[in-house]
N, C-alpha and C. Protein backbone atom coordinates (compact mmCIF):
# COMPACT_ATOMS: atom_id res chain seq x y z
N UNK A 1 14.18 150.66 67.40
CA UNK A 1 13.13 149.92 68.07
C UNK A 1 13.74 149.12 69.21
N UNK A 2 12.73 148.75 69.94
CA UNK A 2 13.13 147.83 71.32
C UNK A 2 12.14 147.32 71.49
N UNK A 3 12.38 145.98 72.47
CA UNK A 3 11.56 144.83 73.52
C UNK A 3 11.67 145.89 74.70
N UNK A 4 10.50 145.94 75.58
CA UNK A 4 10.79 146.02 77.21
C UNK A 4 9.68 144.91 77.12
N UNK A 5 10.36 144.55 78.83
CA UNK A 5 9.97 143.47 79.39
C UNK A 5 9.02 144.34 81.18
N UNK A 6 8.30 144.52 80.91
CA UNK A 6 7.79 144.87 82.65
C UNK A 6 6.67 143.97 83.54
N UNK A 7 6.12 144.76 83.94
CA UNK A 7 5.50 144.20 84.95
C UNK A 7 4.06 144.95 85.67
N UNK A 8 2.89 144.23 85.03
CA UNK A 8 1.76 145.30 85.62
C UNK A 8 0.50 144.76 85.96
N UNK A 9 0.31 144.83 87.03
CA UNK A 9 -0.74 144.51 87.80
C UNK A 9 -0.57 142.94 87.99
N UNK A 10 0.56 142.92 88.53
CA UNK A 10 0.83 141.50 88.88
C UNK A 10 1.19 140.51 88.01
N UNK A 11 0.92 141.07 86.67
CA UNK A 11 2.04 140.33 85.70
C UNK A 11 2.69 140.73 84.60
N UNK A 12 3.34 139.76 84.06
CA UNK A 12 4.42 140.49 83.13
C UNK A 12 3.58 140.71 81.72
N UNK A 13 4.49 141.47 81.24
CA UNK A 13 4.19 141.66 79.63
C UNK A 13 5.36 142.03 79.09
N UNK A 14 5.11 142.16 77.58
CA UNK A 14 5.84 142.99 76.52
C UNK A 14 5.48 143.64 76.19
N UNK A 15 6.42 144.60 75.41
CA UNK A 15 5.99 145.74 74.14
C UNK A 15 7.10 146.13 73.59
N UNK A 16 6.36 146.16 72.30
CA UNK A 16 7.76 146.90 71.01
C UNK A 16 7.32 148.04 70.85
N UNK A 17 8.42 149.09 71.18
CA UNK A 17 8.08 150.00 71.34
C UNK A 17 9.51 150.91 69.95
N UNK A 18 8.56 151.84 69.35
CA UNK A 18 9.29 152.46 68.20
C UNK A 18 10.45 153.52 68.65
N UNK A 19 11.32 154.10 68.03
CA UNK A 19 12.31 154.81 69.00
C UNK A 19 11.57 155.97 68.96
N UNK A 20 10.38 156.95 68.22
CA UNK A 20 10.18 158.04 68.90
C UNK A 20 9.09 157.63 70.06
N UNK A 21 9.05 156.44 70.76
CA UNK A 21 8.22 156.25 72.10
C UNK A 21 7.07 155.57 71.31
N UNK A 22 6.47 155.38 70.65
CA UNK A 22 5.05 154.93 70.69
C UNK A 22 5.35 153.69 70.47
N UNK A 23 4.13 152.57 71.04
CA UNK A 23 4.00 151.15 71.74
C UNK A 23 3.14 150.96 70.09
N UNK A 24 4.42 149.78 69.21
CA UNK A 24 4.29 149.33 68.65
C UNK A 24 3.04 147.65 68.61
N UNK A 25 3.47 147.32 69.23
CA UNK A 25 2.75 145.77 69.54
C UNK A 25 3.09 145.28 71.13
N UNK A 26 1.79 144.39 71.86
CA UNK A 26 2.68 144.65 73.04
C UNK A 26 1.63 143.23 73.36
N UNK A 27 2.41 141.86 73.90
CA UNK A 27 1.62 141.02 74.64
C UNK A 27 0.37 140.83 75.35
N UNK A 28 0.34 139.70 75.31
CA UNK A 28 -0.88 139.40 76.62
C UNK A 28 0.00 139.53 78.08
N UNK A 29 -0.61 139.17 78.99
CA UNK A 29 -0.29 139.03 80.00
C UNK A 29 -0.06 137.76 80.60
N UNK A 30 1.02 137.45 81.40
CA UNK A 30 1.62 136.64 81.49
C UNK A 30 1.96 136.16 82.90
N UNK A 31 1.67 134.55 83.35
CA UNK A 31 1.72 134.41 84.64
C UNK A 31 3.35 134.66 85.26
N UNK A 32 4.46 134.50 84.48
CA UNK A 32 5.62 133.70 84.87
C UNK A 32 6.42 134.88 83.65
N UNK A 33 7.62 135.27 84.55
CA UNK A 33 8.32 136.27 83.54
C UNK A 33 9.24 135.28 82.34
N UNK A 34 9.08 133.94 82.64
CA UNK A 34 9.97 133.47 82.02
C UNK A 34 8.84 132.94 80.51
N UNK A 35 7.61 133.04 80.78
CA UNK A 35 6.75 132.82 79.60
C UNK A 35 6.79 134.12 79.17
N UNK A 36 6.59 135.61 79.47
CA UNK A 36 6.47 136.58 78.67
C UNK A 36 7.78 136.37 77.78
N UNK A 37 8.80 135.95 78.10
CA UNK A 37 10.33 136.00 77.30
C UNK A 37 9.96 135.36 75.99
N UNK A 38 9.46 134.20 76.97
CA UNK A 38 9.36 132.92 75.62
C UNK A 38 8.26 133.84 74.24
N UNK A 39 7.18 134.58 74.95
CA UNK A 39 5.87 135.31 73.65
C UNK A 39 6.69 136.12 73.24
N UNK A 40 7.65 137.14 73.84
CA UNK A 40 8.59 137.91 73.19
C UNK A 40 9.42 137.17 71.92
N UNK A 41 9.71 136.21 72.55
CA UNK A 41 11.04 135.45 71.71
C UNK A 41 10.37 135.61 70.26
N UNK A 42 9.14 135.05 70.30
CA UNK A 42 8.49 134.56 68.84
C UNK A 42 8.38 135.35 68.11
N UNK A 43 8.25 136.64 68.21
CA UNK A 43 8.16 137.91 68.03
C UNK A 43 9.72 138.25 67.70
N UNK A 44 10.19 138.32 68.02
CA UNK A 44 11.72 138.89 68.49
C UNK A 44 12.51 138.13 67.59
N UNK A 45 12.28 137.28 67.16
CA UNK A 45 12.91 136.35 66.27
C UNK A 45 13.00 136.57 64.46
N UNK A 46 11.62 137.59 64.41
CA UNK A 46 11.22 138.28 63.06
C UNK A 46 11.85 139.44 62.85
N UNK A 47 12.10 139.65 64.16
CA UNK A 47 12.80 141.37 64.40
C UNK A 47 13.97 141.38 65.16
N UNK A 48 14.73 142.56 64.36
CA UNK A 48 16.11 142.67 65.26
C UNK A 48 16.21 144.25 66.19
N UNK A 49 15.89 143.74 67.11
CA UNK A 49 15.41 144.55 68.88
C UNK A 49 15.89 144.13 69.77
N UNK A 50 16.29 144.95 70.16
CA UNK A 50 17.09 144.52 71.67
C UNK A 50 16.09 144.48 73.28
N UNK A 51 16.13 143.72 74.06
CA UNK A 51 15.00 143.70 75.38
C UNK A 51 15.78 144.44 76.26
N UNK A 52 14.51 145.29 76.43
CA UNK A 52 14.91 145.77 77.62
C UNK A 52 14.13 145.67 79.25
N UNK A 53 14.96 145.35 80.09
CA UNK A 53 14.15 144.48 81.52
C UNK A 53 13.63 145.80 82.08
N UNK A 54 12.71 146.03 82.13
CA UNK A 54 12.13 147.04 82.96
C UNK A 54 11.73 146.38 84.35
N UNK A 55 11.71 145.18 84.67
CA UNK A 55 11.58 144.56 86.16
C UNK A 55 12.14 145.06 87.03
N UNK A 56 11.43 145.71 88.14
CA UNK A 56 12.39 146.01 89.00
C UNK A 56 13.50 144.64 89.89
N UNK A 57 14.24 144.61 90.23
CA UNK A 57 15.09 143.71 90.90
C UNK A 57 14.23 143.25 92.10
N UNK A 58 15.08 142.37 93.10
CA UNK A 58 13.99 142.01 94.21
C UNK A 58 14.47 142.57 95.27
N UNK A 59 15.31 143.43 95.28
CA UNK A 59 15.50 144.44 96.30
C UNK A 59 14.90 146.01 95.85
N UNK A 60 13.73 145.45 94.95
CA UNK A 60 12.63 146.97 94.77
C UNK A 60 13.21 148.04 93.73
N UNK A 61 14.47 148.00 93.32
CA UNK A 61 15.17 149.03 92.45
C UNK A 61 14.53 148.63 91.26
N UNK A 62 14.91 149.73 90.18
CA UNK A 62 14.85 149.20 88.67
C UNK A 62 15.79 148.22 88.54
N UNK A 63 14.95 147.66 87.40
CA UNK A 63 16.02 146.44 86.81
C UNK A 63 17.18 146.88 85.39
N UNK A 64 17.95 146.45 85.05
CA UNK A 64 18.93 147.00 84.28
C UNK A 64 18.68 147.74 83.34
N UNK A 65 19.27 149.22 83.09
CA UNK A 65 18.66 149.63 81.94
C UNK A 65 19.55 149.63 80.64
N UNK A 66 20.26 148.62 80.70
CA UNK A 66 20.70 148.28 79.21
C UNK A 66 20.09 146.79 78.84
N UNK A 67 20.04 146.69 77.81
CA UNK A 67 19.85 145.63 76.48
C UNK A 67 20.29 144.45 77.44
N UNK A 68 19.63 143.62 77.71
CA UNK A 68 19.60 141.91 78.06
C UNK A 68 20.02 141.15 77.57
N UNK A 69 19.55 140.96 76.73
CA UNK A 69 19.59 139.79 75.26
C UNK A 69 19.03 140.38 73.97
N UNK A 70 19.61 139.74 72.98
CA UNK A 70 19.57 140.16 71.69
C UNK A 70 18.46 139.40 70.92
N UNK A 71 18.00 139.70 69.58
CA UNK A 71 17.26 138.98 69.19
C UNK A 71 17.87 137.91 68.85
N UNK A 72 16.86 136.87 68.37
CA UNK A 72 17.74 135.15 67.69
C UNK A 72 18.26 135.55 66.42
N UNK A 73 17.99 136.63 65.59
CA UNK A 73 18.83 137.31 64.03
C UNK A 73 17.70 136.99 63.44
N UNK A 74 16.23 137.62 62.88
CA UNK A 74 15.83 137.37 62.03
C UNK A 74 16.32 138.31 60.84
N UNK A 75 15.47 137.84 59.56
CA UNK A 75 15.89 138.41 58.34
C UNK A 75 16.24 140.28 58.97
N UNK A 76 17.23 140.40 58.23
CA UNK A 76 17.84 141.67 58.00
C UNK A 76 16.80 142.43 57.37
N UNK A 77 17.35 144.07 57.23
CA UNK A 77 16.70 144.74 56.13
C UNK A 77 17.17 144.75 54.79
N UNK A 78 16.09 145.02 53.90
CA UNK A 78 16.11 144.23 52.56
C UNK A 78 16.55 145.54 51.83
C-alpha cells in the first residue's frame, strides 16, 4: 500500500491506494498542500504507507517518484 499526494482541479488531495492499483480511501480536498499532509498524517499514523508526491515541481515536471516521508509507526501487523 501507499499515500500519493496530488493535485486536482486546483487542489490537493490524498489517496491510499492498494498495491494492485485500486484507490483505497482518498481525502477531501484541500486548499494548501501542507493541510492535505496534515489529513493524510491522521490517517497515516494508523497505517504503515509510505507518501508518495505526485505534485508536479514548480518548474512543471513530476514531482519525486520515490517515498517522501514515512508513516509516524502505527500499530504493526498482528
Amino acid at each position: 500500500m501507499r499515500f500519493e499526494l496530488y493535485k486536482s482541479s486546483g487542489k490537493f488531495r490524498w489517496r491510499l491506494v492498494a498495491d494492485n492499483g485500486e484507490i483505497i480511501a482518498q481525502g477531501q480536498a484541500y486548499a494548501s498542500k501542507r493541510k492535505a499532509l496534515q489529513g493524510s498524517d491522521l490517517v497515516r499514523s494508523a497505517v504503515d504507507a509510505p507518501l508518495l508526491d505526485l505534485v508536479p515541481q514548480s518548474g512543471g515536471g513530476p514531482g519525486p517518484k520515490s517515498p517522501v516521508r514515512k508513516s509516524g509507526g502505527g500499530p504493526g501487523p498482528k
